[in-house]
C-alpha atoms as a PDB file:
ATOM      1  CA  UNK A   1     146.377  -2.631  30.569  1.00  0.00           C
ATOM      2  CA  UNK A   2     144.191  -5.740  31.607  1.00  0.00           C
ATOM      3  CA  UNK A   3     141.924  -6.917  29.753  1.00  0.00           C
ATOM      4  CA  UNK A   4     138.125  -8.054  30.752  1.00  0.00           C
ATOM      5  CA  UNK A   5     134.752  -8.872  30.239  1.00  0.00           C
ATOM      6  CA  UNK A   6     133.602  -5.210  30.911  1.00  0.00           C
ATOM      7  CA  UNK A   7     136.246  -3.466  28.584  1.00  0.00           C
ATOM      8  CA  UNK A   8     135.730  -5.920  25.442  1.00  0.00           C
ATOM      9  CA  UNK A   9     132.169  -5.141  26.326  1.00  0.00           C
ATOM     10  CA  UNK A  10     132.914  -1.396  26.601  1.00  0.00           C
ATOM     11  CA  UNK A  11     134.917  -1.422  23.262  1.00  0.00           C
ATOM     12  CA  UNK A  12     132.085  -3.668  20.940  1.00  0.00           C
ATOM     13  CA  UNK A  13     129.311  -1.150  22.259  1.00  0.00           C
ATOM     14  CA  UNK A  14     131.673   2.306  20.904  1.00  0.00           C
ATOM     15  CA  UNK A  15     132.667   0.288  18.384  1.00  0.00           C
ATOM     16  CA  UNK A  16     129.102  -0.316  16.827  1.00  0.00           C
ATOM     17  CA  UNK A  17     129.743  -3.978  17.003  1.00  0.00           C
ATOM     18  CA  UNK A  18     127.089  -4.571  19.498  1.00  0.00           C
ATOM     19  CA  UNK A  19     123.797  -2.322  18.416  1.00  0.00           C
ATOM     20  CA  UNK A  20     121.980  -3.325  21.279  1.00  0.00           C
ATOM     21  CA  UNK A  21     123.200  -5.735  24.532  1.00  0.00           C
ATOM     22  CA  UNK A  22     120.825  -8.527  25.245  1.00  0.00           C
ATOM     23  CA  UNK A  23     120.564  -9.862  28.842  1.00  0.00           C
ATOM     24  CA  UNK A  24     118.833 -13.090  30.038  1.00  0.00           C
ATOM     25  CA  UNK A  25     116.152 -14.118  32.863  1.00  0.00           C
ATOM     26  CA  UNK A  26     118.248 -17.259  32.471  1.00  0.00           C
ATOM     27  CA  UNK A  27     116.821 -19.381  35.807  1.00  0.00           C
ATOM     28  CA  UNK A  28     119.738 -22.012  36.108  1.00  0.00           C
ATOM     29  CA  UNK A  29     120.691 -22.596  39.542  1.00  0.00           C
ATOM     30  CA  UNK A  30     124.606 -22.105  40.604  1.00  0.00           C
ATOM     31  CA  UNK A  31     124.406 -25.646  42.183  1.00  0.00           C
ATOM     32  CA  UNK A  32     123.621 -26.769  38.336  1.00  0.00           C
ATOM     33  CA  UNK A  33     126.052 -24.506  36.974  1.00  0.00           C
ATOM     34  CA  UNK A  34     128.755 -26.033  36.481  1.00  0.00           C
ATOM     35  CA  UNK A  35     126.608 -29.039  34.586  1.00  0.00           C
ATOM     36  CA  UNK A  36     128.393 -31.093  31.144  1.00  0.00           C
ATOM     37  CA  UNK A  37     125.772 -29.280  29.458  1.00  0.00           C
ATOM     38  CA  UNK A  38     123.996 -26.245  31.212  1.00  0.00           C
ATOM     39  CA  UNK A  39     121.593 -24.212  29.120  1.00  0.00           C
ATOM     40  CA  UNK A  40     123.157 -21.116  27.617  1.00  0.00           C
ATOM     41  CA  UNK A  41     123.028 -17.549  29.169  1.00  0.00           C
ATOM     42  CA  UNK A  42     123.411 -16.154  32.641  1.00  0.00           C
ATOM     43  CA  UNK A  43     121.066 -14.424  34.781  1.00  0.00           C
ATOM     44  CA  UNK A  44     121.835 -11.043  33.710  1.00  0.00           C
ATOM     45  CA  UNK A  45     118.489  -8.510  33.459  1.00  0.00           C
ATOM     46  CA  UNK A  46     119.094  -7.092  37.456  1.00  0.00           C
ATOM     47  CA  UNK A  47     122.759  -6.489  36.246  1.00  0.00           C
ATOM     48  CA  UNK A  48     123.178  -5.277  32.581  1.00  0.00           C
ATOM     49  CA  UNK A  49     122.158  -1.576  33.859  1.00  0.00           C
ATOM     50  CA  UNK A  50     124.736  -1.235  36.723  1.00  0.00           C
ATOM     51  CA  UNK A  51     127.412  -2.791  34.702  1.00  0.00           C
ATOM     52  CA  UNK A  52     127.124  -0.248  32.233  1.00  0.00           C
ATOM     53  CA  UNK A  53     126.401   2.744  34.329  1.00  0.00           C
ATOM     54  CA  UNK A  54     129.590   1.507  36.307  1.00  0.00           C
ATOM     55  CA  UNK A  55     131.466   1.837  32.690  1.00  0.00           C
ATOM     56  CA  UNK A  56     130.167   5.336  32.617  1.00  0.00           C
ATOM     57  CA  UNK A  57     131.679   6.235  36.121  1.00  0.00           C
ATOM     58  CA  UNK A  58     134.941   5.034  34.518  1.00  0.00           C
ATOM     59  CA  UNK A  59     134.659   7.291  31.431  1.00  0.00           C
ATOM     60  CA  UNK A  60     134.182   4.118  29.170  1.00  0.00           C
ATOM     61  CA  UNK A  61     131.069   4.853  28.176  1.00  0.00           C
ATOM     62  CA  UNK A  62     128.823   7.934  28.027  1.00  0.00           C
ATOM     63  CA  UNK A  63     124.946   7.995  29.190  1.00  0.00           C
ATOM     64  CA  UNK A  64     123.995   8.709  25.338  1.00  0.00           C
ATOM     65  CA  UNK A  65     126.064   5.440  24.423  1.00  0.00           C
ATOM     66  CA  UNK A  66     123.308   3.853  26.652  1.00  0.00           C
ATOM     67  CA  UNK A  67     120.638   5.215  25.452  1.00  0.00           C
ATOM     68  CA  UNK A  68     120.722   4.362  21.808  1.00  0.00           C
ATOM     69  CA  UNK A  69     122.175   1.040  22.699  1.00  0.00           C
ATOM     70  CA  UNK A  70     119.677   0.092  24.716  1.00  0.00           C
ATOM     71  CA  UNK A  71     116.640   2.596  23.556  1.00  0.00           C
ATOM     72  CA  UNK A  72     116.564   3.621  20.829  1.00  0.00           C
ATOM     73  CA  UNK A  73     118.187   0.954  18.859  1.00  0.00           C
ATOM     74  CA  UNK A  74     115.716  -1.988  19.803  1.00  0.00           C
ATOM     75  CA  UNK A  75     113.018   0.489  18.962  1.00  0.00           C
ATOM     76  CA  UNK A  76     114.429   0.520  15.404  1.00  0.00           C
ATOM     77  CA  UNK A  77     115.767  -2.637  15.219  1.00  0.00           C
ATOM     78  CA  UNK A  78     112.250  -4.443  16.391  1.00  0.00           C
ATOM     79  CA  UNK A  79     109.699  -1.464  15.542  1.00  0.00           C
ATOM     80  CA  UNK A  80     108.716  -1.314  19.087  1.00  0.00           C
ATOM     81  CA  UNK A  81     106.156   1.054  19.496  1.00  0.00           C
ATOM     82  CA  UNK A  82     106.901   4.560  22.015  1.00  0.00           C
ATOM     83  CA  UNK A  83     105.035   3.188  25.424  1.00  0.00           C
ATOM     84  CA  UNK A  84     103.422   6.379  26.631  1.00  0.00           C
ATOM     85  CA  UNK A  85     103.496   6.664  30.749  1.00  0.00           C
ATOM     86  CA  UNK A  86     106.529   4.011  30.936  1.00  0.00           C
ATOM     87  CA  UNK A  87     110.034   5.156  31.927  1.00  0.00           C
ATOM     88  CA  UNK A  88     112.730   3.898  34.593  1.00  0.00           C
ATOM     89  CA  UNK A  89     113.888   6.094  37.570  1.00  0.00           C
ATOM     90  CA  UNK A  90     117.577   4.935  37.878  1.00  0.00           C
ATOM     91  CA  UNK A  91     120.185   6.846  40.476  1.00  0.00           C
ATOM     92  CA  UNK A  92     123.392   6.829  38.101  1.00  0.00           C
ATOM     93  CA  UNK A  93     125.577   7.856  41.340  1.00  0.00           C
ATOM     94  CA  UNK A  94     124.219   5.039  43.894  1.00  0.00           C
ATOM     95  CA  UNK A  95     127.116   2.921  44.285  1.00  0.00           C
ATOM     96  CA  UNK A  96     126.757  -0.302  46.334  1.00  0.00           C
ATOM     97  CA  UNK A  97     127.617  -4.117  46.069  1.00  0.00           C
ATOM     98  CA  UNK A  98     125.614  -6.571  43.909  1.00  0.00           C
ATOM     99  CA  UNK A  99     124.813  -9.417  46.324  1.00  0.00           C
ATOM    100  CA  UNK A 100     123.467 -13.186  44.803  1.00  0.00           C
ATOM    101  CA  UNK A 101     120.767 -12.954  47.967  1.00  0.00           C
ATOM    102  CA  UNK A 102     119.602  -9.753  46.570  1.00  0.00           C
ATOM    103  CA  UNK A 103     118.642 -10.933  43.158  1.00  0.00           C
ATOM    104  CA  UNK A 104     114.962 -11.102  42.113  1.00  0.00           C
ATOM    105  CA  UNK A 105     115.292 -13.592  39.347  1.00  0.00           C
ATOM    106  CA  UNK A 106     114.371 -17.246  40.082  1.00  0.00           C
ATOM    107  CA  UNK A 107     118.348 -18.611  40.135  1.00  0.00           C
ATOM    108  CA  UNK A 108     118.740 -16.439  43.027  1.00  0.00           C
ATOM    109  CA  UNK A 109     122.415 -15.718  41.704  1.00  0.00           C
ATOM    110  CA  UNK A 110     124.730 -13.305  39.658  1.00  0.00           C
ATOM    111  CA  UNK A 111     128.171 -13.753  37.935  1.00  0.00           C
ATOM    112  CA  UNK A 112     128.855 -10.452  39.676  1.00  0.00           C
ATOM    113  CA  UNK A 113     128.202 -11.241  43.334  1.00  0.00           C
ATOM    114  CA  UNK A 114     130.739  -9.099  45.145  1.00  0.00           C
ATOM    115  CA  UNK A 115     131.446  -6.277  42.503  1.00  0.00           C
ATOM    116  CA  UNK A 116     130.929  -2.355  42.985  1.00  0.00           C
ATOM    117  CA  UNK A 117     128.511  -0.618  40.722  1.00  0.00           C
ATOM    118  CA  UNK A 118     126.863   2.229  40.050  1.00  0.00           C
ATOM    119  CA  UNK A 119     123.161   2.835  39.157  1.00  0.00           C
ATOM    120  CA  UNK A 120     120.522   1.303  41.249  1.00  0.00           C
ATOM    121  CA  UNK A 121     116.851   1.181  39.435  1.00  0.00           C
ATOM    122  CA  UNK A 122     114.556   2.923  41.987  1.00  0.00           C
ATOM    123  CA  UNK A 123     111.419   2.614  40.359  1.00  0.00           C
ATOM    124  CA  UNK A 124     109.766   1.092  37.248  1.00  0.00           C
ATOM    125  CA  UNK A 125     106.581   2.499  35.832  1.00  0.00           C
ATOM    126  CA  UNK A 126     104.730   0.573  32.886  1.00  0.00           C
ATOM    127  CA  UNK A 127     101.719   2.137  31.222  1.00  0.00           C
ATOM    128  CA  UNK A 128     101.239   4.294  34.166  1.00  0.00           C
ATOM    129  CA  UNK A 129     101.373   1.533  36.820  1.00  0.00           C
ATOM    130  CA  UNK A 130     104.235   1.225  39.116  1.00  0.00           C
ATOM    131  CA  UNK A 131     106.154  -2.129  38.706  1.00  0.00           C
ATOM    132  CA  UNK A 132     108.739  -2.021  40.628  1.00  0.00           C
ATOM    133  CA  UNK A 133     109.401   0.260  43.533  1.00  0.00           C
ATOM    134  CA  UNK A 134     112.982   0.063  43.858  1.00  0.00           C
ATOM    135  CA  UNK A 135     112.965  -3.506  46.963  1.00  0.00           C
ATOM    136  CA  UNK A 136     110.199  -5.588  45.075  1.00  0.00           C
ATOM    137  CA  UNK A 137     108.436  -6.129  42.159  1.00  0.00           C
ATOM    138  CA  UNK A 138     104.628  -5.451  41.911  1.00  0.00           C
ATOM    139  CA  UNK A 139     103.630  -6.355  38.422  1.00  0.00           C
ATOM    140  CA  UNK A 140     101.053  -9.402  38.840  1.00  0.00           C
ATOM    141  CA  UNK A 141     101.945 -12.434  36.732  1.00  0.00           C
ATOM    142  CA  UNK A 142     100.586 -12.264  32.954  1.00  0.00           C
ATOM    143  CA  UNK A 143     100.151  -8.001  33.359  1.00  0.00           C
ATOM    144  CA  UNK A 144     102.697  -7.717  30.634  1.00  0.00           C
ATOM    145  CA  UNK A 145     101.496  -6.854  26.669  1.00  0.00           C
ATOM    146  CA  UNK A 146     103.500  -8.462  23.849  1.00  0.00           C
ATOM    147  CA  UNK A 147     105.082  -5.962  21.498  1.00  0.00           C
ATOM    148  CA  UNK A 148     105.886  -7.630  19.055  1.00  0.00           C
ATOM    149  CA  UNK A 149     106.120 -11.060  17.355  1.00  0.00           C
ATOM    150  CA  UNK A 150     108.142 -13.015  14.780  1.00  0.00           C
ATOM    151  CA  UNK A 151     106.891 -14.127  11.698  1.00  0.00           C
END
């Protein structure tokens, strides 16, 4: 069997290790990727989803393993209050390509460019207000609410 990324991923997450994936809005640029000393992360908030609804379609994961991964367990872990009138519309069976031109985060590229997924967000709604609409995002600059902070 090979081994990658998405099945040592796949195996933390049943396995407990991870209690809840993080992803970045890391904003490093490819061309300055490949720096002595880049900062850490990779632009990964577009991607996390699809990459683990794609491990779903392949019977790694199940849609509850998601949920109290990445639910439920940073509501615990952080005491995040239940947002009433926010929830995600995701199609779990929309397969298509993620593309670095069709990233929304300011590096404008992914470590996946080229790979099949599944699950394509189709619409964000935040306290009510839609915030993304499935092409662009419509939240205005600053609209966000902190939820918590550390001491």
């Amino acid at each position: 069997m090979k081994c990658n990324n998405l099945t040592i991923l796949c195996g933390a997450l049943l396995g407990a290790v991870l209690a809840a994936p993080a992803a970045t809005a890391c904003d490093l640029k490819v061309e300055n990727a490949w720096i002595r000393t880049p900062p850490p992360g990779v632009p990964g908030v577009e991607t996390m989803l699809p990459l683990l609804l794609t491990a779903v379609h392949a019977g790694r994961l199940t849609l509850d393993d998601i949920l109290l991964r990445c639910v439920e367990n940073p509501r615990r872990i952080y005491g995040l209050p239940t947002q009433p009138d926010t929830f995600v519309d995701v199609d779990v069976d929309a397969r298509y390509e993620l593309i670095d031109a069709r990233q929304h985060t300011k590096a404008g590229w992914t470590p996946f460019d080229g790979m099949s997924v599944f699950g394509r967000v189709e619409r964000v709604t935040l306290r009510g207000r839609t915030v993304y609409d499935g092409e662009r995002v419509l939240a205005e600059p600053g609209s966000g609410e902190v939820l918590f902070q550390w001491v």
